[in-house]
Protein backbone atom coordinates (compact mmCIF):
# COMPACT_ATOMS: atom_id res chain seq x y z
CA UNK A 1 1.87 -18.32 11.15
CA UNK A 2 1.50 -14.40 10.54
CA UNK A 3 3.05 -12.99 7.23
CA UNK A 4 4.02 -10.01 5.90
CA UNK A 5 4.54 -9.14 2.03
CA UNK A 6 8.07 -8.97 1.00
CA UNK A 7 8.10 -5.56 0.12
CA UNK A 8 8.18 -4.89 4.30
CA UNK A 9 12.41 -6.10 2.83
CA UNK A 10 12.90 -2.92 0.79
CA UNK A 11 16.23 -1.74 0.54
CA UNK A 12 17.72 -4.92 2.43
CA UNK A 13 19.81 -6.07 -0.35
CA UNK A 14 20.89 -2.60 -1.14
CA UNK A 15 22.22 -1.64 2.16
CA UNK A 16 23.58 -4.98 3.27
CA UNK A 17 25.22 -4.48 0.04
CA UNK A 18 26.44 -1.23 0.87
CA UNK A 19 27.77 -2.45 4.48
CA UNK A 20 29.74 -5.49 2.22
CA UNK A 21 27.50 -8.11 3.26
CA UNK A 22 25.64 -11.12 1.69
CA UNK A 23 22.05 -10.23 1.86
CA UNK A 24 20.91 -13.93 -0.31
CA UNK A 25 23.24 -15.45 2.68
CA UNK A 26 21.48 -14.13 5.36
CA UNK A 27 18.02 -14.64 4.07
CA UNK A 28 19.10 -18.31 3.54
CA UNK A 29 19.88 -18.80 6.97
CA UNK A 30 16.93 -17.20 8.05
CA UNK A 31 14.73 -19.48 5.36
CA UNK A 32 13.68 -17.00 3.51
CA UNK A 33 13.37 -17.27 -0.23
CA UNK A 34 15.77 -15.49 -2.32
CA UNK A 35 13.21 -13.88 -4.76
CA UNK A 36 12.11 -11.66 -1.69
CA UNK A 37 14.77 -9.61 -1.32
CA UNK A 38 13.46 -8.46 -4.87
CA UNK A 39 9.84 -8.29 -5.53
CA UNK A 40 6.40 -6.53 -2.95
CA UNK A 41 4.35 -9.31 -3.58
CA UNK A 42 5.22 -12.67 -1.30
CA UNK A 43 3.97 -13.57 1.72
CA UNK A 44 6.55 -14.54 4.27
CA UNK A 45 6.64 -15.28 8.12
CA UNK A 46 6.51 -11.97 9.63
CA UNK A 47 9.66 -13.32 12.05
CA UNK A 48 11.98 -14.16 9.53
CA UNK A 49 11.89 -11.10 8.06
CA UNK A 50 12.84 -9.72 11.98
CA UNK A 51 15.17 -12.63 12.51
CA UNK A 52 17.29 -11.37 8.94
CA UNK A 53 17.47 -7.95 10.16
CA UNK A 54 18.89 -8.62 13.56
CA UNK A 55 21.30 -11.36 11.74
CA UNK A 56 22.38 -8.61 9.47
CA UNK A 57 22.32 -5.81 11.91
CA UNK A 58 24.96 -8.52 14.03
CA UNK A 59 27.37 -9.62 11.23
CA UNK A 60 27.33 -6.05 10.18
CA UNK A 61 27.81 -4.92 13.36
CA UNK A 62 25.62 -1.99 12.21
CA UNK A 63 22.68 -1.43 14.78
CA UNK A 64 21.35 1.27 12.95
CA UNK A 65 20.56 -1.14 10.02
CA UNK A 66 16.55 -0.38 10.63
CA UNK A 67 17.34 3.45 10.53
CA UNK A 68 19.54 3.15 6.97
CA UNK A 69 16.86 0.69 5.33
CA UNK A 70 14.04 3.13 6.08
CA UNK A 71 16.06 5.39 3.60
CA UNK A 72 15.44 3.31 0.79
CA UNK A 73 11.43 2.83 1.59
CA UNK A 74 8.82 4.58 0.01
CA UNK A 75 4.89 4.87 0.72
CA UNK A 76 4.08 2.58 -2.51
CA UNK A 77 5.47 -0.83 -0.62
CA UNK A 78 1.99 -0.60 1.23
CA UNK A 79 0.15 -1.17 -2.43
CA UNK A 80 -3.64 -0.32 -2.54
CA UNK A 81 -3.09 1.14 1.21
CA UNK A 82 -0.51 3.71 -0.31
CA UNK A 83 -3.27 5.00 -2.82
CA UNK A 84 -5.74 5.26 0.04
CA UNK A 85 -2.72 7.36 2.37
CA UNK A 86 -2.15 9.33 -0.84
CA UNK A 87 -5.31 10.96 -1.53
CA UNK A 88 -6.79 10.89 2.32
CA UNK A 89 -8.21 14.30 3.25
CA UNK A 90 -6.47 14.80 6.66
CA UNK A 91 -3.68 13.36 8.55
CA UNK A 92 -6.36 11.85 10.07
CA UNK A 93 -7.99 9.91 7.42
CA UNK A 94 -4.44 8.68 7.23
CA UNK A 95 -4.81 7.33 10.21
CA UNK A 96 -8.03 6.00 9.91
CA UNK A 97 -7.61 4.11 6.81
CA UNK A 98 -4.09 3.04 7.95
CA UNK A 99 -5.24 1.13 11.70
CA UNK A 100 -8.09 -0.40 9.57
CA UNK A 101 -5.98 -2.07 6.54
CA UNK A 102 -2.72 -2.35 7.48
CA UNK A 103 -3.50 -5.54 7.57
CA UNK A 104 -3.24 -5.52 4.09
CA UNK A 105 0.88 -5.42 4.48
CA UNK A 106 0.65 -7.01 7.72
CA UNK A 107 -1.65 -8.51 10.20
CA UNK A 108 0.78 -8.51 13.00
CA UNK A 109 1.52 -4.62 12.81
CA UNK A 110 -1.01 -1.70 14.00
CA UNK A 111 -0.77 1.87 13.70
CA UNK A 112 -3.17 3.49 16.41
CA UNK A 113 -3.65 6.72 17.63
CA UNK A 114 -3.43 6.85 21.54
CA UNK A 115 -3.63 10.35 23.77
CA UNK A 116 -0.48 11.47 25.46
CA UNK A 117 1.12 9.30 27.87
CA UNK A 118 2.71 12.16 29.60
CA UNK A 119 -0.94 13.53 29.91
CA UNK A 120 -0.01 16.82 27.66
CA UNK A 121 -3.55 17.72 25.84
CA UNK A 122 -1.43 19.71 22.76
CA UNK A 123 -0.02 16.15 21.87
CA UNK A 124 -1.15 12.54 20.79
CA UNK A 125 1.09 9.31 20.58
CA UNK A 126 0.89 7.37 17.32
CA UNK A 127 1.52 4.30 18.59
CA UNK A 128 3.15 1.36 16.35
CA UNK A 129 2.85 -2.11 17.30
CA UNK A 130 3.78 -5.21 16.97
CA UNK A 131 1.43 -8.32 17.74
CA UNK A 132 4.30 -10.98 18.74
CA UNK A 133 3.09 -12.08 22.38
CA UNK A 134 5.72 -13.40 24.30
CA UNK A 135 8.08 -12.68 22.29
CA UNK A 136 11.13 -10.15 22.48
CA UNK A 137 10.94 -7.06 20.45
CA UNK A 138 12.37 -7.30 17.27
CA UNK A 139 14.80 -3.94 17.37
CA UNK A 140 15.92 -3.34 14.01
CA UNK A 141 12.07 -4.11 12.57
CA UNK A 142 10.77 -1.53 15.00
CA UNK A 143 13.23 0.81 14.35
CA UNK A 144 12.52 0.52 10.07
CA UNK A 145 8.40 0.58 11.24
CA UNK A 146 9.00 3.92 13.58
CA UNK A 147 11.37 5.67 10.98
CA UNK A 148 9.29 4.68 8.14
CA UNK A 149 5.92 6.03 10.20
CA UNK A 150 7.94 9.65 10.56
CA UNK A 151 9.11 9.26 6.86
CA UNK A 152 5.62 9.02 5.51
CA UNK A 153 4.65 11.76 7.95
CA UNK A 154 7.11 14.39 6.58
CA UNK A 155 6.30 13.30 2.94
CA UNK A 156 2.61 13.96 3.30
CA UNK A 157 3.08 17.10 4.93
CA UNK A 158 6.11 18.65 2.83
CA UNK A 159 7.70 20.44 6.24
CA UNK A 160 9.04 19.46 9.58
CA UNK A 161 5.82 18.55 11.25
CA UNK A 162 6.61 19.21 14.97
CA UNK A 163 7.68 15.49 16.23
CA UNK A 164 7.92 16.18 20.30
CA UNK A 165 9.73 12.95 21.02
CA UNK A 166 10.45 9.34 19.85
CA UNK A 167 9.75 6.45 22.66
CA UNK A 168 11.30 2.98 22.24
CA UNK A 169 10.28 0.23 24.16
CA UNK A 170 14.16 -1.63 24.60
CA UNK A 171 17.16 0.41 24.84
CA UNK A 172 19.36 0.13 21.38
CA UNK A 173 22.73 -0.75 20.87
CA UNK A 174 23.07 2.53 18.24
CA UNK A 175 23.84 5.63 20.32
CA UNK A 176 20.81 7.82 20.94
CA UNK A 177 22.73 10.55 18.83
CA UNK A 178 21.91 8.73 15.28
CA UNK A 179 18.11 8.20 16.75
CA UNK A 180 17.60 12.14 17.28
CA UNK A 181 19.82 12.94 14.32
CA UNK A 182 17.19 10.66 12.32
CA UNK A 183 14.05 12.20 13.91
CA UNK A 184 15.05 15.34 14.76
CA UNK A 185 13.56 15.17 18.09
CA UNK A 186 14.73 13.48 21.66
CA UNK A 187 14.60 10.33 22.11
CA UNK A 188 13.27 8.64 25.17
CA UNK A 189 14.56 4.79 25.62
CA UNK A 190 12.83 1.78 28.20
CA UNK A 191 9.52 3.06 27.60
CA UNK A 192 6.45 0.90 27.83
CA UNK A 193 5.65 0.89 23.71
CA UNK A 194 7.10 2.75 20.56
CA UNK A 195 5.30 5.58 19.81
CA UNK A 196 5.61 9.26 18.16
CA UNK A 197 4.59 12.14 20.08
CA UNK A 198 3.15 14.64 18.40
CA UNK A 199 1.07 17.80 18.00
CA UNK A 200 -2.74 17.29 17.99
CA UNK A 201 -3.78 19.60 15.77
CA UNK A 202 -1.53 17.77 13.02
CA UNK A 203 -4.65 14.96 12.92
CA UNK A 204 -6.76 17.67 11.29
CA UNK A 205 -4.40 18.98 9.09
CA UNK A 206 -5.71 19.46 5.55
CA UNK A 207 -2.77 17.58 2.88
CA UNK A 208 -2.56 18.68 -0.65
CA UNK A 209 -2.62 17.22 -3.65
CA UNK A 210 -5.23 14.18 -2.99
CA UNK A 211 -8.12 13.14 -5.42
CA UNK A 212 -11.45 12.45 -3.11
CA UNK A 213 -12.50 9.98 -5.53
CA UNK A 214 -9.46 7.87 -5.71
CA UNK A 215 -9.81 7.75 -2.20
CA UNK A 216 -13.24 6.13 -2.01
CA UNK A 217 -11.68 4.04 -4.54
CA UNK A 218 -9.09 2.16 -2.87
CA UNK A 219 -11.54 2.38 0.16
CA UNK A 220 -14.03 0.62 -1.30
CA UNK A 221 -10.97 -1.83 -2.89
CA UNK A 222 -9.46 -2.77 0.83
CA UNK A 223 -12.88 -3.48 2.10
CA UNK A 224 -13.57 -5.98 -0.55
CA UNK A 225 -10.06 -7.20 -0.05
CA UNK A 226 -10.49 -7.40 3.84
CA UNK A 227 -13.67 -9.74 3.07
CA UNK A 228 -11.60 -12.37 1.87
CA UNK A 229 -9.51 -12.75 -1.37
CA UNK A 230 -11.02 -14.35 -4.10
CA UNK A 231 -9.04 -17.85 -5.15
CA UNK A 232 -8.29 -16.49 -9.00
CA UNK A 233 -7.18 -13.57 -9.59
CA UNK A 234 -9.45 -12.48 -13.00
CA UNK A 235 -12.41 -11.77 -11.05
CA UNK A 236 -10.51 -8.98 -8.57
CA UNK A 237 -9.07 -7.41 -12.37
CA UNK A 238 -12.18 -7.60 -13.51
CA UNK A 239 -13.66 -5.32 -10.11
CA UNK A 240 -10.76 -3.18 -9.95
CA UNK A 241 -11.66 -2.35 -13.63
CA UNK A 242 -14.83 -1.89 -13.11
CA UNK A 243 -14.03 0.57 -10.01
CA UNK A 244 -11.17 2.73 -12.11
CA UNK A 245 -13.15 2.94 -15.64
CA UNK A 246 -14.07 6.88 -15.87
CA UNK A 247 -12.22 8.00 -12.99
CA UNK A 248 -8.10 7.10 -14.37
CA UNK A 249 -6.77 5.24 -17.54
CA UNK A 250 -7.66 1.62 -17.17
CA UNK A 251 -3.97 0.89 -17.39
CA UNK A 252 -2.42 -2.78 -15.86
CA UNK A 253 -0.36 -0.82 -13.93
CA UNK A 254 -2.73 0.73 -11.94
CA UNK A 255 -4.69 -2.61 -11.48
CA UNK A 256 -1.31 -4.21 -10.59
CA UNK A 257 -0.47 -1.58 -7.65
CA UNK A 258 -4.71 -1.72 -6.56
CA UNK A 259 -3.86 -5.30 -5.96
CA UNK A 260 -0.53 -5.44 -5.13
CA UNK A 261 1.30 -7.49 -7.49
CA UNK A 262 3.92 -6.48 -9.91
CA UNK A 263 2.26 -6.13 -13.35
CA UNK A 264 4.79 -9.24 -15.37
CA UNK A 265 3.03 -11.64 -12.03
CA UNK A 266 -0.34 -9.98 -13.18
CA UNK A 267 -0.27 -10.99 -16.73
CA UNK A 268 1.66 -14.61 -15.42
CA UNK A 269 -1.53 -15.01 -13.37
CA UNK A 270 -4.32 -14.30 -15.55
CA UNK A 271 -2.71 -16.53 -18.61
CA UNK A 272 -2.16 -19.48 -16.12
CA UNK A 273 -5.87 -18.68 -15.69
CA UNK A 274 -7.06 -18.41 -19.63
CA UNK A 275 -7.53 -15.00 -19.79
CA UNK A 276 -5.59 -11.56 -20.18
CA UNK A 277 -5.49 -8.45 -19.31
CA UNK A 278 -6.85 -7.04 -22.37
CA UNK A 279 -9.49 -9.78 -22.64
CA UNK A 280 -10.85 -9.04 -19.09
CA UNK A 281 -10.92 -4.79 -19.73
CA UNK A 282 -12.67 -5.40 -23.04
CA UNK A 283 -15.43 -7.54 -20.73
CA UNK A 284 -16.09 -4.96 -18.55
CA UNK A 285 -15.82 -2.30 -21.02
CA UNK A 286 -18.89 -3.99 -22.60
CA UNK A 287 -21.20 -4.53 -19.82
CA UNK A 288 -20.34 -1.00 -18.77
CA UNK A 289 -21.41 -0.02 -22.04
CA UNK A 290 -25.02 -2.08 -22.23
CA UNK A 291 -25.72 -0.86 -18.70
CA UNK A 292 -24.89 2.93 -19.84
CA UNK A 293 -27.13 2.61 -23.31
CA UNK A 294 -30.17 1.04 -21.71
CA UNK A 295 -30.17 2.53 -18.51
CA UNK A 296 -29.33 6.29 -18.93
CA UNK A 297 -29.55 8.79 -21.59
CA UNK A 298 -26.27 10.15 -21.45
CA UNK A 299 -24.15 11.68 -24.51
CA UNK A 300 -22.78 8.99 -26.24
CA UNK A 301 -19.35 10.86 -25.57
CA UNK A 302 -19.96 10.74 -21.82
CA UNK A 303 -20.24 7.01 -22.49
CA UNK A 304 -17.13 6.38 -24.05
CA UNK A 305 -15.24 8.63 -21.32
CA UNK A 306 -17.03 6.38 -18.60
CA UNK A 307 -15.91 3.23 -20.13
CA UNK A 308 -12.33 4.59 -20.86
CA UNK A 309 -12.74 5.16 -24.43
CA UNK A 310 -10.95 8.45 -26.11
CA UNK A 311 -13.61 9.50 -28.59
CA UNK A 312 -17.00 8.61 -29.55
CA UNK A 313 -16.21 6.87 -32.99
CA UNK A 314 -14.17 4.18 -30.51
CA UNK A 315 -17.33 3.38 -29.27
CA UNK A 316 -19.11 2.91 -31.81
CA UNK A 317 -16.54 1.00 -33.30
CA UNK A 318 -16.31 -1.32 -30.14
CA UNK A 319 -20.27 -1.89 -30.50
CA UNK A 320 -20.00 -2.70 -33.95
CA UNK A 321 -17.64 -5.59 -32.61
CA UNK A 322 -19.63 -6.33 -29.47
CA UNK A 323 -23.08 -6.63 -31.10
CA UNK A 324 -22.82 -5.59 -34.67
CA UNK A 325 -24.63 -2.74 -34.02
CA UNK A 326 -23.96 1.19 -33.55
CA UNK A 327 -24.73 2.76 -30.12
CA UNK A 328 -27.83 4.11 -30.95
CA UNK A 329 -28.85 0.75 -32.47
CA UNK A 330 -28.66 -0.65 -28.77
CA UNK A 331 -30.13 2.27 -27.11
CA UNK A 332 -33.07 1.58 -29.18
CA UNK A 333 -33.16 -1.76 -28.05
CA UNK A 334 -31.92 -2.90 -32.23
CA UNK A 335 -29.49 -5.34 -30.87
CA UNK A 336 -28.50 -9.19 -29.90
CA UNK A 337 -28.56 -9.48 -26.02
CA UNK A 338 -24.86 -11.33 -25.98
């Protein structure tokens, strides 16, 4: 059975809500628990979530319900891949990150990047797909993936970036007028697979406002994910700490989004577990802080930035607690090994 985290059911309940629907009724009938219409972080059969959009899309009798939902989604739903997206160099790097992890949301969707099928050299297809063999498309769960493809598109560029035509592979029951008034570009129906044409030179287009080391960060995070998740959660915390001390606030918020769950399931998790948040930073904080003091000869400010700390009498506090010994004691090789 392929899955896909709930959050792929953003703005369901909102807009079946808005139509006068019964979104808990629908995902009922499509077995679907109700608690995903409201939190990222299940794991449900890929197809039910396409079977309750084409059930709501039919009671509504609204077949742009893919088009309206994609209104209410928003780049963090794809968790650690949205931090990778964020700060990627290049449209590009989007790219690249996105075919290799997208996994991560889904493992029956792909993103690829494909030349022209119309042969023009100024324009590549971004091709979205979805890995159901012999089965019929699911409309209304292409239609949210291709809309919420050109969303991310126009987000990460800030401006109309020159989309040259839309290409679905079924012919809709929404008129083709609230397609191109959605894109902003024709739209080409029957085609052999749903892609977005456009310019070439967008791949290599520089985008603002990213941090290079975040990046590598939530690289280096989907890797280790894509190797296979641990069975308890404290030891990924404890890594994603370890990976975010000295480069942003060791916060369990941005733990919770590196590993997609909300940060109340987080805490849940770790007590069920023995542990805590705050018990798992202050481990890594210390073995951070050994490895620092006998290894380097770094500013004993520079340490306490590296490890998260504000100030330099934090640390020296925290080493008094540790070991019962200053900073310097440890340097100098004065302290307990615990």
């Amino acid at each position: 059975m392929s899955v896909i985290r709930s959050a792929g059911l953003r703005g369901f309940r909102a807009t079946v809500a808005e139509l006068g629907g019964n979104a808990e009724e629908y995902a009922t009938a499509c077995g679907l628990p109700i608690a995903a219409l409201d939190t990222d972080e299940l794991l449900v059969p890929d197809q039910a979530v396409a079977a309750v959009l084409e059930l709501a899309a039919h009671r509504l009798r609204c077949p742009d319900l893919g088009l309206r939902m994609a209104h209410r989604q928003d780049l963090d739903m794809l968790g650690p891949l949205a931090l990778a997206i964020r700060n990627s160099p290049t449209l590009a790097g989007v790219l690249a990150c996105t075919s290799r992890y997208l996994f991560v949301h889904a493992r029956s969707l792909s993103l690829t990047m494909e030349p022209d099928p119309y042969g023009d050299r100024g324009v590549i297809a971004l091709r979205y797909g979805v890995a159901a063999p012999g089965q019929p498309i699911p409309v209304q769960g292409a239609d949210l993936g291709l809309a919420f493809v050109h969303r991310t598109i126009q987000r990460l560029t800030e401006e109309k970036y020159g989309l040259r035509s839309v290409e679905l592979p079924y012919r809709p029951l929404a008129p083709l007028s609230a397609y191109e008034e959605f894109f902003g570009a024709p739209v080409r129906i029957e085609r052999p697979a749903a892609l977005l044409r456009v310019p070439s030179s967008l791949a290599n287009r520089p985008l603002s406002g990213g941090d290079e080391n975040l990046h590598r960060l939530a690289l280096a995070f989907l890797a280790e994910q894509s190797g296979g998740a641990h069975d308890t959660l404290a030891p990924r915390v404890s890594t994603a700490l370890q990976k975010l001390l000295g480069t942003t606030a060791p916060e369990i918020g941005s733990v919770a989004r590196l590993l997609t769950v909300h940060p109340r399931t987080l805490q849940r998790r770790l007590a069920a577990e023995g542990t805590c948040f705050a018990t798992l930073l202050d481990e890594v904080r210390r073995t951070e802080a050994r490895r620092y003091l006998t290894t380097t000869n770094m500013p004993m400010s520079q340490v306490a930035s590296l490890i998260g700390l504000s100030e330099q009498a934090t640390l020296t506090r925290c080493c008094k607690r540790w070991w019962g010994a200053t900073p310097s004691d440890i340097r100098k090789g004065r302290a307990n090994s615990g």
